[in-house]
C-alpha atoms as a PDB file:
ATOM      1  CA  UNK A   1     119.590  79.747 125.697  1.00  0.00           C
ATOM      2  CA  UNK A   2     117.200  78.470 128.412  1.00  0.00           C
ATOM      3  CA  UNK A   3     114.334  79.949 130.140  1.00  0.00           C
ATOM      4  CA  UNK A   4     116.123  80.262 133.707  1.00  0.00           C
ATOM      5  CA  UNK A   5     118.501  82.699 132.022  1.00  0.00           C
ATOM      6  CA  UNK A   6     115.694  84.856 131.178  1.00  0.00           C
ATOM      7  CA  UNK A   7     114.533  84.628 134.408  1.00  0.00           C
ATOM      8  CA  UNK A   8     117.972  85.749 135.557  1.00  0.00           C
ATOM      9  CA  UNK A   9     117.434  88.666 133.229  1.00  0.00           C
ATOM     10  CA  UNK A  10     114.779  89.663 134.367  1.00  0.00           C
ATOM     11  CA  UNK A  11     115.616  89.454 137.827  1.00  0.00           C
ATOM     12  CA  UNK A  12     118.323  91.628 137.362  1.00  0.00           C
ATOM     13  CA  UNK A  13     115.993  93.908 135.806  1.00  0.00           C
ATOM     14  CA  UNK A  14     114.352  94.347 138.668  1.00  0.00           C
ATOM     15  CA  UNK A  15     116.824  94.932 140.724  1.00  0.00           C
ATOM     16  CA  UNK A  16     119.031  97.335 138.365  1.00  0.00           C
ATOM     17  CA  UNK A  17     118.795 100.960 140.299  1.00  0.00           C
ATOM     18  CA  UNK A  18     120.116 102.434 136.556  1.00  0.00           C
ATOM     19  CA  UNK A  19     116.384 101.588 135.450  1.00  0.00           C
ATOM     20  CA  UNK A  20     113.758 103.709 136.317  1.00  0.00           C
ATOM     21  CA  UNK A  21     110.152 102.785 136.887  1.00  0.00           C
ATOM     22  CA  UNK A  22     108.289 105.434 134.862  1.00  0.00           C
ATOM     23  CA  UNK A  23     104.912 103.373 134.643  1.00  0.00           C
ATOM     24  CA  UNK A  24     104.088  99.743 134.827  1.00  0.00           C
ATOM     25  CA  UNK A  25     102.508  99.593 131.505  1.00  0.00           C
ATOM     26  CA  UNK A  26     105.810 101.335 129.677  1.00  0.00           C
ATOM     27  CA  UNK A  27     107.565  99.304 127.279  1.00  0.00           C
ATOM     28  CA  UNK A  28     111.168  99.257 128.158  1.00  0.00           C
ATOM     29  CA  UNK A  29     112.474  98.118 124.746  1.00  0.00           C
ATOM     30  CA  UNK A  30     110.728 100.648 122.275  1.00  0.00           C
ATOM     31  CA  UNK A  31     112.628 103.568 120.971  1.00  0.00           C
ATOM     32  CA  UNK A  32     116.096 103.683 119.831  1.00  0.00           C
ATOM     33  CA  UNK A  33     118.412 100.603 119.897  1.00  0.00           C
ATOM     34  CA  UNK A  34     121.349 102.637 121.756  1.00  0.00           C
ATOM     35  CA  UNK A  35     119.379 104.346 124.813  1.00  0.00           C
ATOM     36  CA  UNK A  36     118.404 100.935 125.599  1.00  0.00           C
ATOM     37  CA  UNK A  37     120.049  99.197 129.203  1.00  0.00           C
ATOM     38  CA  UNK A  38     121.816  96.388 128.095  1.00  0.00           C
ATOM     39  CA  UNK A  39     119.877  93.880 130.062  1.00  0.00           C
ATOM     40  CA  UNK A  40     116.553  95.263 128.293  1.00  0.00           C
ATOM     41  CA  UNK A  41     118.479  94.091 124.982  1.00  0.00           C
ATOM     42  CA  UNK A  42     119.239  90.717 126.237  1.00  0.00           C
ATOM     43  CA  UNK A  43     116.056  90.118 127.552  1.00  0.00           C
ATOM     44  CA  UNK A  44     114.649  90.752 124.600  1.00  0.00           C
ATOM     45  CA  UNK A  45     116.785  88.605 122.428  1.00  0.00           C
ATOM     46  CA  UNK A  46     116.173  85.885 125.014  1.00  0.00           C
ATOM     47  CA  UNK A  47     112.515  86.222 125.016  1.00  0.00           C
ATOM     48  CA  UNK A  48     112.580  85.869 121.225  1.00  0.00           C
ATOM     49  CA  UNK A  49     114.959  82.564 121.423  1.00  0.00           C
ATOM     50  CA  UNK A  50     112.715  81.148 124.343  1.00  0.00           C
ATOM     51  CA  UNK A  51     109.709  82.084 123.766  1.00  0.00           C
ATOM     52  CA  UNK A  52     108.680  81.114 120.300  1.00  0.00           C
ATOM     53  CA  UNK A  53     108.914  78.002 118.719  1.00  0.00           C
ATOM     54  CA  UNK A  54     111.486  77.389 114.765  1.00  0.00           C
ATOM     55  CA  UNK A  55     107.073  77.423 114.057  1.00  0.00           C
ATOM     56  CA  UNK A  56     106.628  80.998 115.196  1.00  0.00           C
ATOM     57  CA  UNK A  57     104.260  79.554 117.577  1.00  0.00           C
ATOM     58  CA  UNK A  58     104.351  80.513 121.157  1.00  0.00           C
ATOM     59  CA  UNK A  59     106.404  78.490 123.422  1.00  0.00           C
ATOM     60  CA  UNK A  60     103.472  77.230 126.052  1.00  0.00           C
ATOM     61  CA  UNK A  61     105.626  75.479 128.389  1.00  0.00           C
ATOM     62  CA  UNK A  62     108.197  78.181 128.878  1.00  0.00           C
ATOM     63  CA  UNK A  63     104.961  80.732 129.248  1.00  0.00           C
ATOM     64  CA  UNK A  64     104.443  78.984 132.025  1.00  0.00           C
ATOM     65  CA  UNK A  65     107.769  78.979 133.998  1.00  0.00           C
ATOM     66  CA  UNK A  66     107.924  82.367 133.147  1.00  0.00           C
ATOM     67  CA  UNK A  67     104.473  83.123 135.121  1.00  0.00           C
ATOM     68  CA  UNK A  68     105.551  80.642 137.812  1.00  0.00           C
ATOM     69  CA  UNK A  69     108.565  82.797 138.459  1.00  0.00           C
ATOM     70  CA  UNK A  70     106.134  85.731 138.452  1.00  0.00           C
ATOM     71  CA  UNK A  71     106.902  87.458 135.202  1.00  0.00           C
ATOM     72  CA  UNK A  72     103.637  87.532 133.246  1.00  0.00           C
ATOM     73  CA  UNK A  73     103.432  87.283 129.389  1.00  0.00           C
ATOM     74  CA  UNK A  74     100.469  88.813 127.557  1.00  0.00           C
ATOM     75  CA  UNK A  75     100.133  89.966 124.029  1.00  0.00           C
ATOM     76  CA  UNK A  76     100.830  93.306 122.831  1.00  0.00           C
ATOM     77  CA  UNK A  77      99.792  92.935 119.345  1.00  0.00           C
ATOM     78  CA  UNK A  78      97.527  90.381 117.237  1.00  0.00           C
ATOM     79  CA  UNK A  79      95.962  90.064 114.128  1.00  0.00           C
ATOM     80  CA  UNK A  80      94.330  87.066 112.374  1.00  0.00           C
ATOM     81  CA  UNK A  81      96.661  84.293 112.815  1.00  0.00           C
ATOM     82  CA  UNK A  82      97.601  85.146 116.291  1.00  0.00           C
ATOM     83  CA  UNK A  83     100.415  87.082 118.597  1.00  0.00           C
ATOM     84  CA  UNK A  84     102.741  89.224 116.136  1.00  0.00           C
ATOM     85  CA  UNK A  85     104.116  90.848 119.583  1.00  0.00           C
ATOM     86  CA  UNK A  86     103.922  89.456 123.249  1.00  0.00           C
ATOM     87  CA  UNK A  87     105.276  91.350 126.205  1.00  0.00           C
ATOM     88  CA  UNK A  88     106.447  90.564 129.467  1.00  0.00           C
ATOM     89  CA  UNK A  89     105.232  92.073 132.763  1.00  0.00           C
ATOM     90  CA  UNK A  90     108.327  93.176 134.897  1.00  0.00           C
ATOM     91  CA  UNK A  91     108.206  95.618 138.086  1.00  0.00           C
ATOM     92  CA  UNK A  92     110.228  97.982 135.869  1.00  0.00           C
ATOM     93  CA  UNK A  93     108.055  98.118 132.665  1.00  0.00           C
ATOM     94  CA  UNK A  94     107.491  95.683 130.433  1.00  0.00           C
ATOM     95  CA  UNK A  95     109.864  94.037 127.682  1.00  0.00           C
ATOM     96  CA  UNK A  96     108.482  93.144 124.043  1.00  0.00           C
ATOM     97  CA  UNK A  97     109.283  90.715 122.214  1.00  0.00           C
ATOM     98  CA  UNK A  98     108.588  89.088 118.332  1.00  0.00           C
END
């Protein structure tokens, strides 16, 4: 798993006419398991694989190509010893991951 085919993911997100832009702040991947698109799923798994280190640390580097390719990552949720849940900006909605 490599970070350009999570780029290709989410690319084809974006480009999917079967999923709907309800807001730009709505997490695509929450809810249940079977009404998710399968490229939401994938993404996901990929953003888990890519994205954080054997360490559970995030993945800096690949942060970075993500944002270059102009898919943000933020965090979603934190607590004391950093990012339990990050997210990814897409024009669809946003995909979390962790």
């Amino acid at each position: 798993m490599s970070i350009s085919e999570l780029i290709k993911v989410l690319e084809d997100i974006e480009a999917c006419p079967e999923i709907e832009i309800e807001s730009d702040e709505q997490v695509l991947n929450w809810g249940y398991l079977e009404d998710r698109h399968k490229l939401i799923q994938e993404a996901e798994c990929l953003a888990v694989a890519v994205l954080t280190l054997d360490s559970g640390d995030r993945n800096y580097p690949n942060e970075c190509e993500l944002s270059r390719a102009g898919f943000s990552v933020f965090c979603l949720e934190k607590d004391g010893f950093g990012w339990l849940q990050g997210g990814i900006y897409t024009t669809k909605g946003v995909i979390a991951y962790g």
